[in-house]
PDB file of N, CA and C in Angstrom:
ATOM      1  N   UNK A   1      20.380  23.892  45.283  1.00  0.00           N
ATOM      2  CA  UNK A   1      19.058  24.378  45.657  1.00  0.00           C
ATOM      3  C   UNK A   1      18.204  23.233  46.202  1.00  0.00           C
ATOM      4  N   UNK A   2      17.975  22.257  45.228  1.00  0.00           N
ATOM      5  CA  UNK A   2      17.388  20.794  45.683  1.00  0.00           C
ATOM      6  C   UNK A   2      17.792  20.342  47.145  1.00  0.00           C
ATOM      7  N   UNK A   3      19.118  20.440  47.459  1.00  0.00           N
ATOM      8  CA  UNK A   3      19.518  19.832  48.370  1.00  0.00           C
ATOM      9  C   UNK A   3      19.753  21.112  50.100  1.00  0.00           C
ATOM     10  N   UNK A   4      19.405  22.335  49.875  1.00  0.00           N
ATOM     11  CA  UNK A   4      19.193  22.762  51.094  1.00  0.00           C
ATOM     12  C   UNK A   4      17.595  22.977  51.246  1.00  0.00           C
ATOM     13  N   UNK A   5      16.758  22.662  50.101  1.00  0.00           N
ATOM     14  CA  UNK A   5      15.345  22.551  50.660  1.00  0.00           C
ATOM     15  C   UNK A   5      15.484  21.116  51.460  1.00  0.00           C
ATOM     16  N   UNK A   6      16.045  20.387  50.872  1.00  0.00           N
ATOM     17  CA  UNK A   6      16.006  18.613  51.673  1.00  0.00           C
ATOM     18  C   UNK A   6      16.447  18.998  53.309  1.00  0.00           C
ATOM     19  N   UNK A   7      17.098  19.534  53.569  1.00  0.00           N
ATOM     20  CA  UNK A   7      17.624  20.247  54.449  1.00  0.00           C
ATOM     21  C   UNK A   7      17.018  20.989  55.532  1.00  0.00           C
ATOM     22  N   UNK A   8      16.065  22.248  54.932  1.00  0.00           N
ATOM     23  CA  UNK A   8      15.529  23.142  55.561  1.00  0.00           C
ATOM     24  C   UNK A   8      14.402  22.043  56.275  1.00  0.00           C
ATOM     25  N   UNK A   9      13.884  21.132  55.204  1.00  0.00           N
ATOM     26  CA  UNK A   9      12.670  20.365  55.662  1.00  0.00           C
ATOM     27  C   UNK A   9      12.962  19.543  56.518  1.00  0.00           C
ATOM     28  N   UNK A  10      13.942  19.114  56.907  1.00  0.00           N
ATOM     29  CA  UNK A  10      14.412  17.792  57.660  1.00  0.00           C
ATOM     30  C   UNK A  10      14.670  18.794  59.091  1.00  0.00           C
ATOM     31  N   UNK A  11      15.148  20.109  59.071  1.00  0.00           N
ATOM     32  CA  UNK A  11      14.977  20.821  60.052  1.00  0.00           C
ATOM     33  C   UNK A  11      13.972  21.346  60.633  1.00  0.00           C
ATOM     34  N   UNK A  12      12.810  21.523  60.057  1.00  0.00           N
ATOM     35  CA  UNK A  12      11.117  21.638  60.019  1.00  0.00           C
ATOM     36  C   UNK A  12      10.734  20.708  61.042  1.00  0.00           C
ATOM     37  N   UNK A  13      11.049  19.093  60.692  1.00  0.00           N
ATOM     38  CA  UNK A  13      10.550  17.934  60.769  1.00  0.00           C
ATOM     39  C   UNK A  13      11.106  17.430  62.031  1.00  0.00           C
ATOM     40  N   UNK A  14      12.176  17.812  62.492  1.00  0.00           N
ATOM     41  CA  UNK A  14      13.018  17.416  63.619  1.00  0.00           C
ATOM     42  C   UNK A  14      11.969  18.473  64.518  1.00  0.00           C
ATOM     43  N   UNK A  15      11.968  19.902  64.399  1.00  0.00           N
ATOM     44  CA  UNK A  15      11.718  20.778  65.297  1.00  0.00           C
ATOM     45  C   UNK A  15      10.269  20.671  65.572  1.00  0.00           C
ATOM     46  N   UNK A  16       9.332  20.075  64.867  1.00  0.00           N
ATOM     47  CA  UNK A  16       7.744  19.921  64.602  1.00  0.00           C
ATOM     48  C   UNK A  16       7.921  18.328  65.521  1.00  0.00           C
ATOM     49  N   UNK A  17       8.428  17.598  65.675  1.00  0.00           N
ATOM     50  CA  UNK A  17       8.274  16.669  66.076  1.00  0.00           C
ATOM     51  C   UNK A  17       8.916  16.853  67.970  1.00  0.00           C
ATOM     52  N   UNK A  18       9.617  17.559  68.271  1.00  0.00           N
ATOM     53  CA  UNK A  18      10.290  17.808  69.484  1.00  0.00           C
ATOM     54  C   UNK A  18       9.197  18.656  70.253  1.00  0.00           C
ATOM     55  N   UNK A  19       8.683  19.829  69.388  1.00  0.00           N
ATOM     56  CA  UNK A  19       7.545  19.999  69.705  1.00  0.00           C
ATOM     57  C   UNK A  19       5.822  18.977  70.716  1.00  0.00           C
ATOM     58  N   UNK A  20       6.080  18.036  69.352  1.00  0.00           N
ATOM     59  CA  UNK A  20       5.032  17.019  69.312  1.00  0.00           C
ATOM     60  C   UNK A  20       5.882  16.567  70.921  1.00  0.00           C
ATOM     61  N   UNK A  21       6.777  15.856  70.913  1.00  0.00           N
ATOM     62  CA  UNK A  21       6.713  15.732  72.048  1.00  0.00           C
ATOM     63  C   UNK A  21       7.030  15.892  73.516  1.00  0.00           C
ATOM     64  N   UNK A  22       7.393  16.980  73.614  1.00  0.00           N
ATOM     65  CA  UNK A  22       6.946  18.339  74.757  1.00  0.00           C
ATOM     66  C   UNK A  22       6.096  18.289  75.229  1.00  0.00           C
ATOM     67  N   UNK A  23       4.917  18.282  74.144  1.00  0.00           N
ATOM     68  CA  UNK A  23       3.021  18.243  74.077  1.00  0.00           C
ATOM     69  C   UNK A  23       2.853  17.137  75.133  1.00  0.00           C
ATOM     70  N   UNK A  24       3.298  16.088  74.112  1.00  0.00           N
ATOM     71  CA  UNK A  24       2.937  14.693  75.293  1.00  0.00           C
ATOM     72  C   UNK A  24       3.110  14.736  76.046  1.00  0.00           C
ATOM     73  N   UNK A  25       4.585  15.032  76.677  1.00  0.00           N
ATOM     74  CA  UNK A  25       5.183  14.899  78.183  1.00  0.00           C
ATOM     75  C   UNK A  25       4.442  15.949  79.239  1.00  0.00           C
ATOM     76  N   UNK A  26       3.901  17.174  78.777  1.00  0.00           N
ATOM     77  CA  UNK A  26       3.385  17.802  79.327  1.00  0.00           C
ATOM     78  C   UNK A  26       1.604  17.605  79.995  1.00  0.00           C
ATOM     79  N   UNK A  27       1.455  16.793  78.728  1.00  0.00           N
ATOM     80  CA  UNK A  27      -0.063  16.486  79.020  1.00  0.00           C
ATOM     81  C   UNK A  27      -0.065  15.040  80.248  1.00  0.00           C
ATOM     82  N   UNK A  28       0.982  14.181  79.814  1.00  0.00           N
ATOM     83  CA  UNK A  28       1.164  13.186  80.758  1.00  0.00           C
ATOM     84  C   UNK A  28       1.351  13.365  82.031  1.00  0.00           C
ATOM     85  N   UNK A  29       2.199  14.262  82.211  1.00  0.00           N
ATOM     86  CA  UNK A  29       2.560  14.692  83.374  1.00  0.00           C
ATOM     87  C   UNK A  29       1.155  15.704  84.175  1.00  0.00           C
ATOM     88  N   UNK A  30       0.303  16.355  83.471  1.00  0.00           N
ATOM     89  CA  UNK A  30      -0.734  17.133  83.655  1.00  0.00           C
ATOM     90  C   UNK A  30      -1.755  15.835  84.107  1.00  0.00           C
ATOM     91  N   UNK A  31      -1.910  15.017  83.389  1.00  0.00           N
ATOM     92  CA  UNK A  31      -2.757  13.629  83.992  1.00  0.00           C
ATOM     93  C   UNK A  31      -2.520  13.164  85.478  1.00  0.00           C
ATOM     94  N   UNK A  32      -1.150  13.344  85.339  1.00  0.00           N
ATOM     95  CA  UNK A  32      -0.830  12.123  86.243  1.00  0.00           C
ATOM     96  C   UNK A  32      -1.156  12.961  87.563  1.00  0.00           C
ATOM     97  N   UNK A  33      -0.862  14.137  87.432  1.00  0.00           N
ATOM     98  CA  UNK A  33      -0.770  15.251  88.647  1.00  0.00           C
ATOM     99  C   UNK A  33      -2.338  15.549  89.312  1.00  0.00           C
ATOM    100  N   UNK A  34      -3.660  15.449  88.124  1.00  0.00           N
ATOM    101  CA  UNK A  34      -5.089  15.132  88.544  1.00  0.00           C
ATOM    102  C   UNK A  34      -5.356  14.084  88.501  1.00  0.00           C
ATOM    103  N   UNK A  35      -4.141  12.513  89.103  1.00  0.00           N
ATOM    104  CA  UNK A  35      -4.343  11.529  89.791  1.00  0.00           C
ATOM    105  C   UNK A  35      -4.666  10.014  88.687  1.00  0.00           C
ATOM    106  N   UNK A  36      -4.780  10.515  87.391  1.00  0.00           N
ATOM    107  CA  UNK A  36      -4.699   9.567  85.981  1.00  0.00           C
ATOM    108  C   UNK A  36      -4.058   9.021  86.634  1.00  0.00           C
ATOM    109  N   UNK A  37      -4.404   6.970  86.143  1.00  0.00           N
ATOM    110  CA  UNK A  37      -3.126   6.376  85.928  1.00  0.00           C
ATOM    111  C   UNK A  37      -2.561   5.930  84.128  1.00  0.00           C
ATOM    112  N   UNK A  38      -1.224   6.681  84.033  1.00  0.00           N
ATOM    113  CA  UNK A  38      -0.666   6.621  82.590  1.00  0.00           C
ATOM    114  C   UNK A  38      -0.212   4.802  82.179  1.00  0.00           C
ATOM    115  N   UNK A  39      -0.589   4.966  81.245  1.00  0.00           N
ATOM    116  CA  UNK A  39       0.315   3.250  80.172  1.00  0.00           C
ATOM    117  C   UNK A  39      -1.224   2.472  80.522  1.00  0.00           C
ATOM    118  N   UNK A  40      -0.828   1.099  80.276  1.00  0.00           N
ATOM    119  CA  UNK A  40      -2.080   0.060  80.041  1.00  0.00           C
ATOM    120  C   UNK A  40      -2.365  -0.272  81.174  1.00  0.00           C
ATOM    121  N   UNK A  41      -3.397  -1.005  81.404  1.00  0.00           N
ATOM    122  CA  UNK A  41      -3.771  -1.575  82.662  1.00  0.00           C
ATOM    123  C   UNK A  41      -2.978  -2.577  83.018  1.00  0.00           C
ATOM    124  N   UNK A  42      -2.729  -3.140  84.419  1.00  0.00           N
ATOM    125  CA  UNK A  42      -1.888  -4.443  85.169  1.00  0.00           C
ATOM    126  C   UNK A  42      -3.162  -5.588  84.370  1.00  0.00           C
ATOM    127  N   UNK A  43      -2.960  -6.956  83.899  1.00  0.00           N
ATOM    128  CA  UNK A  43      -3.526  -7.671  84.088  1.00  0.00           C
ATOM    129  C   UNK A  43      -3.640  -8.540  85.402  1.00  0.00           C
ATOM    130  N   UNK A  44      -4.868  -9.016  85.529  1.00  0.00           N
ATOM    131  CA  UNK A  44      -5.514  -9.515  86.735  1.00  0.00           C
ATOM    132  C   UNK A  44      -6.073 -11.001  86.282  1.00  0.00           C
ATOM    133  N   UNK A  45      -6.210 -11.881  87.214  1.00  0.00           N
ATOM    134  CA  UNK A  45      -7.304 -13.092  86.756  1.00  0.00           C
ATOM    135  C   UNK A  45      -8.484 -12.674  86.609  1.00  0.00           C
ATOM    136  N   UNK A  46      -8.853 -11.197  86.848  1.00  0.00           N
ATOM    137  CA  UNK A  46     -10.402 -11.354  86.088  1.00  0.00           C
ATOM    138  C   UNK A  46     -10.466 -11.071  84.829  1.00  0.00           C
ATOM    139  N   UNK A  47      -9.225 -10.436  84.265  1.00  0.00           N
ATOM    140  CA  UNK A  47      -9.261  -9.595  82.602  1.00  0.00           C
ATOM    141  C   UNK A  47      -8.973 -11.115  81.772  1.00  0.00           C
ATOM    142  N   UNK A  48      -8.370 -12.487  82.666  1.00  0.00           N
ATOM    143  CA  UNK A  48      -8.035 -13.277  81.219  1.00  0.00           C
ATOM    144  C   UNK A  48      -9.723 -13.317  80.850  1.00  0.00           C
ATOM    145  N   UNK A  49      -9.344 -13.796  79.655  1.00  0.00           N
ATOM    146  CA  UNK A  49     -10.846 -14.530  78.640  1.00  0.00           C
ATOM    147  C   UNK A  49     -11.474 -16.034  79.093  1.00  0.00           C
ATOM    148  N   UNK A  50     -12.181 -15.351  78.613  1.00  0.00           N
ATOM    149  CA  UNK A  50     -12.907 -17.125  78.957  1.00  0.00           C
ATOM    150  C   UNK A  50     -12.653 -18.418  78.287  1.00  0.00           C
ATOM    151  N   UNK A  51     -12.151 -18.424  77.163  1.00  0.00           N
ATOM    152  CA  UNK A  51     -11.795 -18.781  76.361  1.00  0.00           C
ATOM    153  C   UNK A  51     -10.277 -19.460  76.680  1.00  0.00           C
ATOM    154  N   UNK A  52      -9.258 -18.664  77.346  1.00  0.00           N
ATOM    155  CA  UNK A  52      -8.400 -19.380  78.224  1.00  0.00           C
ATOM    156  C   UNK A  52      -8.874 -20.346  79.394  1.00  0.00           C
ATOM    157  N   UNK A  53      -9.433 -20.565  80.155  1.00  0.00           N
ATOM    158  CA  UNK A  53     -10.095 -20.824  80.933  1.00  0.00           C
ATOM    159  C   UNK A  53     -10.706 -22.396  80.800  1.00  0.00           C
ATOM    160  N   UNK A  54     -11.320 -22.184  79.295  1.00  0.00           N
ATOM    161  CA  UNK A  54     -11.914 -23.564  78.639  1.00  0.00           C
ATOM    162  C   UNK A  54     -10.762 -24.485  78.725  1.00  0.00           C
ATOM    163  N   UNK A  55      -9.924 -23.518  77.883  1.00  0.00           N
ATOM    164  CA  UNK A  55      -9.048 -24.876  77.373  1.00  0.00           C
ATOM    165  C   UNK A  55      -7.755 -24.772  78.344  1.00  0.00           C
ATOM    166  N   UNK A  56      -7.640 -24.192  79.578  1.00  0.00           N
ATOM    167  CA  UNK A  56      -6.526 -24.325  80.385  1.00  0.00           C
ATOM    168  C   UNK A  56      -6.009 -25.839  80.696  1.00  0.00           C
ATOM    169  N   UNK A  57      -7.519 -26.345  81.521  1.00  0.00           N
ATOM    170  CA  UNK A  57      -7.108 -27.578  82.116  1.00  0.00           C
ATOM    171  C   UNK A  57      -6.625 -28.528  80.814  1.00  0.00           C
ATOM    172  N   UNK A  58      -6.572 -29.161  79.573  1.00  0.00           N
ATOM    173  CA  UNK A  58      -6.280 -29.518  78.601  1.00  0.00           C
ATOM    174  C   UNK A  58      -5.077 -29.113  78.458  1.00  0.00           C
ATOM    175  N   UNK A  59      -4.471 -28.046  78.641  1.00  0.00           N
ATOM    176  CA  UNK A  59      -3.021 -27.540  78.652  1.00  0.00           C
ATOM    177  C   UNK A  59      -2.361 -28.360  80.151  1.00  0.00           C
ATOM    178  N   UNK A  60      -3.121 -28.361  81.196  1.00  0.00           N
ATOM    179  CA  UNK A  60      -2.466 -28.929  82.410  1.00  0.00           C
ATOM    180  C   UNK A  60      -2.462 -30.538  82.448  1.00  0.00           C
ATOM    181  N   UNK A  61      -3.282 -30.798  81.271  1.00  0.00           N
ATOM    182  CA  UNK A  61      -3.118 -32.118  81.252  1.00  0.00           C
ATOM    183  C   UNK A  61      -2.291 -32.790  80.231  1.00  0.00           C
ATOM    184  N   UNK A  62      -1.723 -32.113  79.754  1.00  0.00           N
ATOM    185  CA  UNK A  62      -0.646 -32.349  78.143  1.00  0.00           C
ATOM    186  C   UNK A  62      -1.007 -32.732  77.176  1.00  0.00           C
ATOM    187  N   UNK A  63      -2.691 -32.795  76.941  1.00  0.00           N
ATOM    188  CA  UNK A  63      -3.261 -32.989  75.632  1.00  0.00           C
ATOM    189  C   UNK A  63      -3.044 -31.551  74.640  1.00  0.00           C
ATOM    190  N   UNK A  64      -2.603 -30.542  74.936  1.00  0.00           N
ATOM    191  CA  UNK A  64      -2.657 -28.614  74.547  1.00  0.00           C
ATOM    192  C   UNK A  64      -1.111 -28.352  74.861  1.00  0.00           C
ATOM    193  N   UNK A  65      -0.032 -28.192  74.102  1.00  0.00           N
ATOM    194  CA  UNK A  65       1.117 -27.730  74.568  1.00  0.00           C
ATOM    195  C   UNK A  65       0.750 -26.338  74.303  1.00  0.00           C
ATOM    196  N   UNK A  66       1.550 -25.637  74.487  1.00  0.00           N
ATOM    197  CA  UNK A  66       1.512 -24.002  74.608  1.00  0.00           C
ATOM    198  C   UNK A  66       1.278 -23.112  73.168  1.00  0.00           C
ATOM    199  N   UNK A  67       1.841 -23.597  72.292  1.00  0.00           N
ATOM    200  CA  UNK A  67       1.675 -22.830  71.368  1.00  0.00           C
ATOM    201  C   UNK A  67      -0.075 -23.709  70.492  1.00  0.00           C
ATOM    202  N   UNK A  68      -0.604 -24.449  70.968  1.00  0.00           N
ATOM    203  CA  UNK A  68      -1.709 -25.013  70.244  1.00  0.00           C
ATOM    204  C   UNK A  68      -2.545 -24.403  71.142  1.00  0.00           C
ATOM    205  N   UNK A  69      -2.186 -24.058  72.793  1.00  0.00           N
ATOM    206  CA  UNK A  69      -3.147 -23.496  73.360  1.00  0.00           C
ATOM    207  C   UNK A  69      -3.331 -21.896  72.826  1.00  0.00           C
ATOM    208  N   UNK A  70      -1.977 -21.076  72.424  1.00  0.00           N
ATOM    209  CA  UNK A  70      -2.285 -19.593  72.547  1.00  0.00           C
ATOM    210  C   UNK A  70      -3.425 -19.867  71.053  1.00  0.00           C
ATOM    211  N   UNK A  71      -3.551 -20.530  70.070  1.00  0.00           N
ATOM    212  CA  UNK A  71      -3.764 -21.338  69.164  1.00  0.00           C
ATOM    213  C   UNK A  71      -5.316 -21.039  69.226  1.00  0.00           C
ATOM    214  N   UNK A  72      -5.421 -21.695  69.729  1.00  0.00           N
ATOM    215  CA  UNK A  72      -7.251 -21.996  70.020  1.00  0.00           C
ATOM    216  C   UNK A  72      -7.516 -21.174  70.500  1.00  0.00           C
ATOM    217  N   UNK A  73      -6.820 -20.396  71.698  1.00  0.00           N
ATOM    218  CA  UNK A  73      -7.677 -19.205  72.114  1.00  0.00           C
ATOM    219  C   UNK A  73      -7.671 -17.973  71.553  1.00  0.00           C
ATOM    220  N   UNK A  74      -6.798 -18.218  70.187  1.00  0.00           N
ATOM    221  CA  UNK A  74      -6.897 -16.645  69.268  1.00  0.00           C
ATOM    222  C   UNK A  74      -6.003 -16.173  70.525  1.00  0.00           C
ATOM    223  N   UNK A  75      -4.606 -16.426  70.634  1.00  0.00           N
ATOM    224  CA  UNK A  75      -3.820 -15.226  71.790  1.00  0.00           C
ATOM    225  C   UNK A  75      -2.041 -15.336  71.092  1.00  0.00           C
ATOM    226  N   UNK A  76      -1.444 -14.620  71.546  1.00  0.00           N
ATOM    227  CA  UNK A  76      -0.158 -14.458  70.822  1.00  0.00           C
ATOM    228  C   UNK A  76       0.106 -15.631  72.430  1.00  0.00           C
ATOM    229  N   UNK A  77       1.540 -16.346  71.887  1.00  0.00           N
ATOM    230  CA  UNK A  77       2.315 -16.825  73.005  1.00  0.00           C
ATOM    231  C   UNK A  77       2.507 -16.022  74.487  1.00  0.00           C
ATOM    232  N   UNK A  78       2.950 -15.097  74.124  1.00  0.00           N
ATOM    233  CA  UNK A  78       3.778 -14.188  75.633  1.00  0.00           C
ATOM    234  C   UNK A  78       2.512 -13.835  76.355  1.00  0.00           C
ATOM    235  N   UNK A  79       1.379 -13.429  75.700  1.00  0.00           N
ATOM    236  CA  UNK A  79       0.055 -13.330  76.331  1.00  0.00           C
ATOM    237  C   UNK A  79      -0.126 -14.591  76.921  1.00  0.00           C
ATOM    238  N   UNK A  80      -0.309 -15.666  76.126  1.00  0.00           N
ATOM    239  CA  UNK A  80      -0.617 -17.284  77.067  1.00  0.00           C
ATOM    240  C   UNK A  80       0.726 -17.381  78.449  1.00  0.00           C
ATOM    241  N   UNK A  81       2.093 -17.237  77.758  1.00  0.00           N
ATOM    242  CA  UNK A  81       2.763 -16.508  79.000  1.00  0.00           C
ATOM    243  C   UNK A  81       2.137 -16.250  80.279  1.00  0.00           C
ATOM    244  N   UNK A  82       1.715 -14.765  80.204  1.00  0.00           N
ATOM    245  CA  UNK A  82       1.669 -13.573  80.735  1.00  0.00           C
ATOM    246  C   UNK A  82       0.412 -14.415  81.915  1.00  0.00           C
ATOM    247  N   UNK A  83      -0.550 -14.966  80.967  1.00  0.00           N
ATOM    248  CA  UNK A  83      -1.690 -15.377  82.072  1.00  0.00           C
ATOM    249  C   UNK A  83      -1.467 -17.054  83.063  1.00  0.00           C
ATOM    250  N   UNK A  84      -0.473 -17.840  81.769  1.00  0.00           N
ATOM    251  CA  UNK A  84      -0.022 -18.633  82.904  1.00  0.00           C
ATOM    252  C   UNK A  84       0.822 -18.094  84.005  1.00  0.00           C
ATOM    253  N   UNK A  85       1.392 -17.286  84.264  1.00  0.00           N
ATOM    254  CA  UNK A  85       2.109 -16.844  85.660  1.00  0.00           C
ATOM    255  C   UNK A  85       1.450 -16.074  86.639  1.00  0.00           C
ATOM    256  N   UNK A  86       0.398 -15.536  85.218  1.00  0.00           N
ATOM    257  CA  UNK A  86      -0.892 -15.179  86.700  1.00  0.00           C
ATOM    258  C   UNK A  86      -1.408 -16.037  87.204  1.00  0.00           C
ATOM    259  N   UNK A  87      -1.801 -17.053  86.998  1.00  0.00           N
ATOM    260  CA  UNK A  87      -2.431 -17.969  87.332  1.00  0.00           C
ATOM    261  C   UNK A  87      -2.066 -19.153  88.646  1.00  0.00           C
ATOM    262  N   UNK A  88      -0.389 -19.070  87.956  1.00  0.00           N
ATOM    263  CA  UNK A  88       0.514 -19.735  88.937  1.00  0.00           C
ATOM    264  C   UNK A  88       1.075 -19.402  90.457  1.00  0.00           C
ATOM    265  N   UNK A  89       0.230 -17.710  90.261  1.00  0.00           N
ATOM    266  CA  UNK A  89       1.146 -17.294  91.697  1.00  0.00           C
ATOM    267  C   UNK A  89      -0.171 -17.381  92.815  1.00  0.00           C
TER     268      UNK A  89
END
């Protein structure tokens, strides 16, 4: 008994969730079609912080290696990444 309620519910839970996302794909696709753009924004050199900015040149001068720079500016690595290659192109 215990073990076809575990059962019935896990079949509930699969079918409530396939549901769930149907929903999404439908609404995404409903966005995109009245011209939305879906996912996060592209970063740009105007979105870095200012705060990168300060302490860039200090990084270009080898007093700031990379991980002391994402460091100071409160940023994860791949973000300090992400804006040095913006920067670079």
């Amino acid at each position: 008994m215990n073990n076809a309620f575990i059962q019935m519910s896990g079949v509930f839970a699969e079918l409530e969730l396939r549901i769930i996302r149907e929903r999404v794909r439908s609404g995404m696709a409903n966005a995109k079609a009245k011209g939305k753009k879906i996912g996060r924004p592209h970063a740009t050199k105007d979105s870095i912080p200012a705060a990168f900015y300060r302490h860039y040149p200090a990084y270009q001068k080898g007093q700031l290696n990379l991980s002391e720079l994402a460091r100071v500016c409160n940023l994860s690595r791949t973000t300090v990444y992400k804006y040095l290659s913006l920067l670079e192109q």
